[in-house]
N, C-alpha and C. Protein backbone atom coordinates (compact mmCIF):
# COMPACT_ATOMS: atom_id res chain seq x y z
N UNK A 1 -6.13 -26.77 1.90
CA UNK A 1 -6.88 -25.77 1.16
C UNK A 1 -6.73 -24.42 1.84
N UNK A 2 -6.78 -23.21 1.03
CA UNK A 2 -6.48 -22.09 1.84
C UNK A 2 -7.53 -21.43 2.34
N UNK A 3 -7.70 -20.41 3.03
CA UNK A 3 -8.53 -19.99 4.08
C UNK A 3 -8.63 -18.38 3.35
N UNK A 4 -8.11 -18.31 2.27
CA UNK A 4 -8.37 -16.78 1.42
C UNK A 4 -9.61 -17.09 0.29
N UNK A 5 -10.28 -16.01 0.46
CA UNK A 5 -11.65 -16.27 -0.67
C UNK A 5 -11.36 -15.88 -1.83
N UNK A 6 -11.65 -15.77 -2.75
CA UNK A 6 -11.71 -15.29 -3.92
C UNK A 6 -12.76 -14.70 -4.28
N UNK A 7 -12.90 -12.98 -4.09
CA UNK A 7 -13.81 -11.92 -4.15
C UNK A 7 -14.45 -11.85 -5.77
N UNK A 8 -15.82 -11.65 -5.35
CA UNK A 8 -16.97 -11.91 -6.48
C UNK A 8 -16.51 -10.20 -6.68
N UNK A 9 -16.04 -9.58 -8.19
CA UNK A 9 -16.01 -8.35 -8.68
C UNK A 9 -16.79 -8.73 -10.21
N UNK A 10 -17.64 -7.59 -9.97
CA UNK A 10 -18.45 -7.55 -10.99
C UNK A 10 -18.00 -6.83 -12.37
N UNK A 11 -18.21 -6.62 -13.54
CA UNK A 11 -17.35 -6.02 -14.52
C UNK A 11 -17.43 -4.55 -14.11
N UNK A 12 -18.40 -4.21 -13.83
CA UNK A 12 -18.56 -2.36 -13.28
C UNK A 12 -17.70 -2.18 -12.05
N UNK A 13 -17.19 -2.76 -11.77
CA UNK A 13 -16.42 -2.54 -10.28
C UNK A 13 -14.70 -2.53 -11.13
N UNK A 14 -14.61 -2.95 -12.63
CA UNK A 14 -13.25 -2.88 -12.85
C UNK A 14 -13.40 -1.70 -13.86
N UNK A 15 -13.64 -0.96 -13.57
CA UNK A 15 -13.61 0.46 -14.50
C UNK A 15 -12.14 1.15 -14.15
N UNK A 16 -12.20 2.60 -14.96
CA UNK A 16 -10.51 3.33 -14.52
C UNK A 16 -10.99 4.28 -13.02
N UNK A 17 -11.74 3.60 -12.25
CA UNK A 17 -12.14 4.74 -11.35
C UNK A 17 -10.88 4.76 -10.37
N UNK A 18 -10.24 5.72 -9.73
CA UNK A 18 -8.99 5.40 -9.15
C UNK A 18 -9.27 4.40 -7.60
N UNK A 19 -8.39 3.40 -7.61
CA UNK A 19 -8.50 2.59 -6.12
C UNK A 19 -8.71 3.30 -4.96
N UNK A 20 -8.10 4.70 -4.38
CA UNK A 20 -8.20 5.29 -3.31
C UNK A 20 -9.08 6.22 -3.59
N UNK A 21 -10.52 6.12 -4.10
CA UNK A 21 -11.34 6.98 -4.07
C UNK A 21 -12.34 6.48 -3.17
N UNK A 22 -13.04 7.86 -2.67
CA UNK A 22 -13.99 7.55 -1.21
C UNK A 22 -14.89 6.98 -1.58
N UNK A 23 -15.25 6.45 -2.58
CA UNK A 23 -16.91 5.73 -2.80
C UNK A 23 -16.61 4.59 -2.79
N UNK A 24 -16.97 3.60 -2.28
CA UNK A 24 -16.54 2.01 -2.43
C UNK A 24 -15.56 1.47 -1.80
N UNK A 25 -15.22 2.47 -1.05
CA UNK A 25 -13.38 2.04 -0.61
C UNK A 25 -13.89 1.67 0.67
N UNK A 26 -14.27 0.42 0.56
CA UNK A 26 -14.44 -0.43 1.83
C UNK A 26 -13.14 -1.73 2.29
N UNK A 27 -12.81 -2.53 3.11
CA UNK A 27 -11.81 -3.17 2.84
C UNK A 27 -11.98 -4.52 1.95
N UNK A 28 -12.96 -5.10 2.30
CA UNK A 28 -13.28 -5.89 0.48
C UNK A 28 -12.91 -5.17 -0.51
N UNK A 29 -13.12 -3.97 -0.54
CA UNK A 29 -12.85 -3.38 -1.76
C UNK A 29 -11.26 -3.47 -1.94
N UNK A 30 -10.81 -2.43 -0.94
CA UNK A 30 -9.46 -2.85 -1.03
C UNK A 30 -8.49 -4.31 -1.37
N UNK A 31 -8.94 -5.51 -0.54
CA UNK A 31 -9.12 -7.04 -1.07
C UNK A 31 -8.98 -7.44 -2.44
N UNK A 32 -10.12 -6.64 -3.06
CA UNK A 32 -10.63 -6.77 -4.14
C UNK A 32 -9.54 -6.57 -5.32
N UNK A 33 -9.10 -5.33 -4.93
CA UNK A 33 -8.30 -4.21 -5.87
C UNK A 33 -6.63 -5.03 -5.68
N UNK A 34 -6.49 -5.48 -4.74
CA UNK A 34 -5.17 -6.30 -4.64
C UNK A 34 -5.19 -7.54 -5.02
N UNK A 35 -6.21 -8.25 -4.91
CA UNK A 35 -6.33 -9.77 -6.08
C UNK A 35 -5.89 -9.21 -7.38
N UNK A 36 -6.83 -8.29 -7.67
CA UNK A 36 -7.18 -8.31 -9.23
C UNK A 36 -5.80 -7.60 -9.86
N UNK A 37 -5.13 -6.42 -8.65
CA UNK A 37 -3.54 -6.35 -9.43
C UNK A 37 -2.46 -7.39 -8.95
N UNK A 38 -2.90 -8.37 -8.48
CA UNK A 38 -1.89 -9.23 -8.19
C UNK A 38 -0.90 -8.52 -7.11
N UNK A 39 -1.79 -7.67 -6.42
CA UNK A 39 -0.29 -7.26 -5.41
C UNK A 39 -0.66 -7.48 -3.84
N UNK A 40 -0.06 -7.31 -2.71
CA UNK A 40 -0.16 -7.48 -1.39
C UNK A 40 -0.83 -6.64 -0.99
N UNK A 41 -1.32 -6.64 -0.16
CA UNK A 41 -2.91 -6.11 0.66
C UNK A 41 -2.01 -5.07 1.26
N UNK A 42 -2.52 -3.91 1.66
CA UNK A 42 -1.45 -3.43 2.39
C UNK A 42 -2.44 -2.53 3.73
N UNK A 43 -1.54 -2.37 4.94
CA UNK A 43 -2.42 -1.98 5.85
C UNK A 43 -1.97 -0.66 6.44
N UNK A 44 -2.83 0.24 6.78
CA UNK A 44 -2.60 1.79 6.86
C UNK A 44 -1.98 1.72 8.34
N UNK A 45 -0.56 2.66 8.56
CA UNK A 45 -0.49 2.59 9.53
C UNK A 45 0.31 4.47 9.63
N UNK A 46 0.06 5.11 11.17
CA UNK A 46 0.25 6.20 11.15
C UNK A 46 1.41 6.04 12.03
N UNK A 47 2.68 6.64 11.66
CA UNK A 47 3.73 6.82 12.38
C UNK A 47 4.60 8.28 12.56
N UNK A 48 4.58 8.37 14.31
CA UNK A 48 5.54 9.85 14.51
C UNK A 48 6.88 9.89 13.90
N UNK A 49 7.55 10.19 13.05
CA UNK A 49 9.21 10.55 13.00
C UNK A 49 9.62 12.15 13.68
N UNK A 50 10.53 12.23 13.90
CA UNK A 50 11.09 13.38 14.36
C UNK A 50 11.26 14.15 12.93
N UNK A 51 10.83 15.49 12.86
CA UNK A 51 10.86 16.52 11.98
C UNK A 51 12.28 16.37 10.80
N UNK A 52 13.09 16.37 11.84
CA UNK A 52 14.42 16.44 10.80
C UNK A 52 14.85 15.01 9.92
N UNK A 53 14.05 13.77 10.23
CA UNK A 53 13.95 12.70 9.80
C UNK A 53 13.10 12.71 8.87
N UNK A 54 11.76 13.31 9.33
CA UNK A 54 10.55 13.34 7.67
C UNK A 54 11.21 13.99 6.52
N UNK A 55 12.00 14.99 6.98
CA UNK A 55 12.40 16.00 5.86
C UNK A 55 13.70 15.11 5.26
N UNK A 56 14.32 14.43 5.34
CA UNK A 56 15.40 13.99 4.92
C UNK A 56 15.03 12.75 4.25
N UNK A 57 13.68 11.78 4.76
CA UNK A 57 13.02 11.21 4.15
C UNK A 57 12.01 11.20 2.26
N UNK A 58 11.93 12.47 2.50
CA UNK A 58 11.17 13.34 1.54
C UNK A 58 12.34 13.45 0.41
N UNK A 59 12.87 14.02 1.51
CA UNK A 59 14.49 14.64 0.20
C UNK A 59 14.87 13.60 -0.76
N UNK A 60 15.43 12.29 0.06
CA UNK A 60 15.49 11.06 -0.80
C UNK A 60 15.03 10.61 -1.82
N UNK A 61 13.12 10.75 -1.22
CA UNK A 61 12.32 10.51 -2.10
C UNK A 61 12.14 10.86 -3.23
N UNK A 62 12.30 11.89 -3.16
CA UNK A 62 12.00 13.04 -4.61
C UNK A 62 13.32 12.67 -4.96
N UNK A 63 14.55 13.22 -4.56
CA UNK A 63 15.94 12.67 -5.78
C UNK A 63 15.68 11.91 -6.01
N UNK A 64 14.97 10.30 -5.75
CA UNK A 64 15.34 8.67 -6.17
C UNK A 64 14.06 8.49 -7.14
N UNK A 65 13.06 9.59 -6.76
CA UNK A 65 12.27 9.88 -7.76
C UNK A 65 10.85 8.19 -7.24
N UNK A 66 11.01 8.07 -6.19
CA UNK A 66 10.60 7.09 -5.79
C UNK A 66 9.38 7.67 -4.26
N UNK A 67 8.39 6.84 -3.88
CA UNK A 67 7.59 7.02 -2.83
C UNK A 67 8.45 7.05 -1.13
N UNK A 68 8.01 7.89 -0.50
CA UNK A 68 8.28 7.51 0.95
C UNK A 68 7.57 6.21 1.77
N UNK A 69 6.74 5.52 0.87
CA UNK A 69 6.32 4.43 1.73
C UNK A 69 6.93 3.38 0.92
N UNK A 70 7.72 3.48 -0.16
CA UNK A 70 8.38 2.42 -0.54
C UNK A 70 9.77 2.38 -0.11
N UNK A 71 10.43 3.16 0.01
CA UNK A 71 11.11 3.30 1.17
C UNK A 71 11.26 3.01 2.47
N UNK A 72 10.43 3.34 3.08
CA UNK A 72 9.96 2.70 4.25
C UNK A 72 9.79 1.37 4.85
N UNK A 73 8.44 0.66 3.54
CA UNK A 73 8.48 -0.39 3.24
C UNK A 73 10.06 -1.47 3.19
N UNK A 74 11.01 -1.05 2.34
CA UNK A 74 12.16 -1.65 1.91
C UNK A 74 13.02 -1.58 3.48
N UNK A 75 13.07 -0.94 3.96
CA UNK A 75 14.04 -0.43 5.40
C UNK A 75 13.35 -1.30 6.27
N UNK A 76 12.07 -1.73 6.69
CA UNK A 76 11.38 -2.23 7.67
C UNK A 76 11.88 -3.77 7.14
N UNK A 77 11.52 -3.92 5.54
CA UNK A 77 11.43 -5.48 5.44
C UNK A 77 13.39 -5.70 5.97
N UNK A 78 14.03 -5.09 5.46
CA UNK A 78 15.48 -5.05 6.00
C UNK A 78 15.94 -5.47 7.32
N UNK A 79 15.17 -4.58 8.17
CA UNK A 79 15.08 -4.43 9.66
C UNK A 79 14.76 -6.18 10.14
N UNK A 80 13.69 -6.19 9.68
CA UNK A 80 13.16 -7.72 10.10
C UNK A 80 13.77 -8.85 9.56
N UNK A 81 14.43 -8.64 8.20
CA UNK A 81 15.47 -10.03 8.34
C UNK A 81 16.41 -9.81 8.78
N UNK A 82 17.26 -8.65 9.23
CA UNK A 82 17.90 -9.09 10.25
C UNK A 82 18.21 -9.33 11.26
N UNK A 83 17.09 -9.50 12.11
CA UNK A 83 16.62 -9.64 13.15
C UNK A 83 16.26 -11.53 13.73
């Protein structure tokens, strides 16, 4: 049996209020908001790059028309299988 709960959300808690807004944004909440879209929990993390790396990062981003943390994301999971 698994050791993940299944979070009690009440119907007022699934309104269009946006997920990263400061009222409620506790990590249950967060929990919450990733059951209910079916996606992976994800955990905040702050990292230095060297200047000329953020900017070339960015650049990508915007041409591919895509996020810098999905990016990121994709390069790290990369990193670790081949490892």
């Amino acid at each position: 049996m698994s050791n993940k709960r299944i979070p009690k959300v009440s119907e007022s808690r699934l309104d269009e209020t946006p997920s990263n807004s400061a009222v409620g944004y506790t990590r249950d909440d967060q929990w919450a908001n990733a059951f209910i879209k079916k996606m992976e929990q994800t955990h905040r993390l702050t990292v230095r790059l060297p200047l000329n790396l953020h900017q070339e990062l960015r650049k990508i981003a915007f041409e591919t028309k895509t996020s810098s943390t999905a990016i990121i994301v994709e390069a790290v999971r990369k990193y670790l299988n081949c490892e």
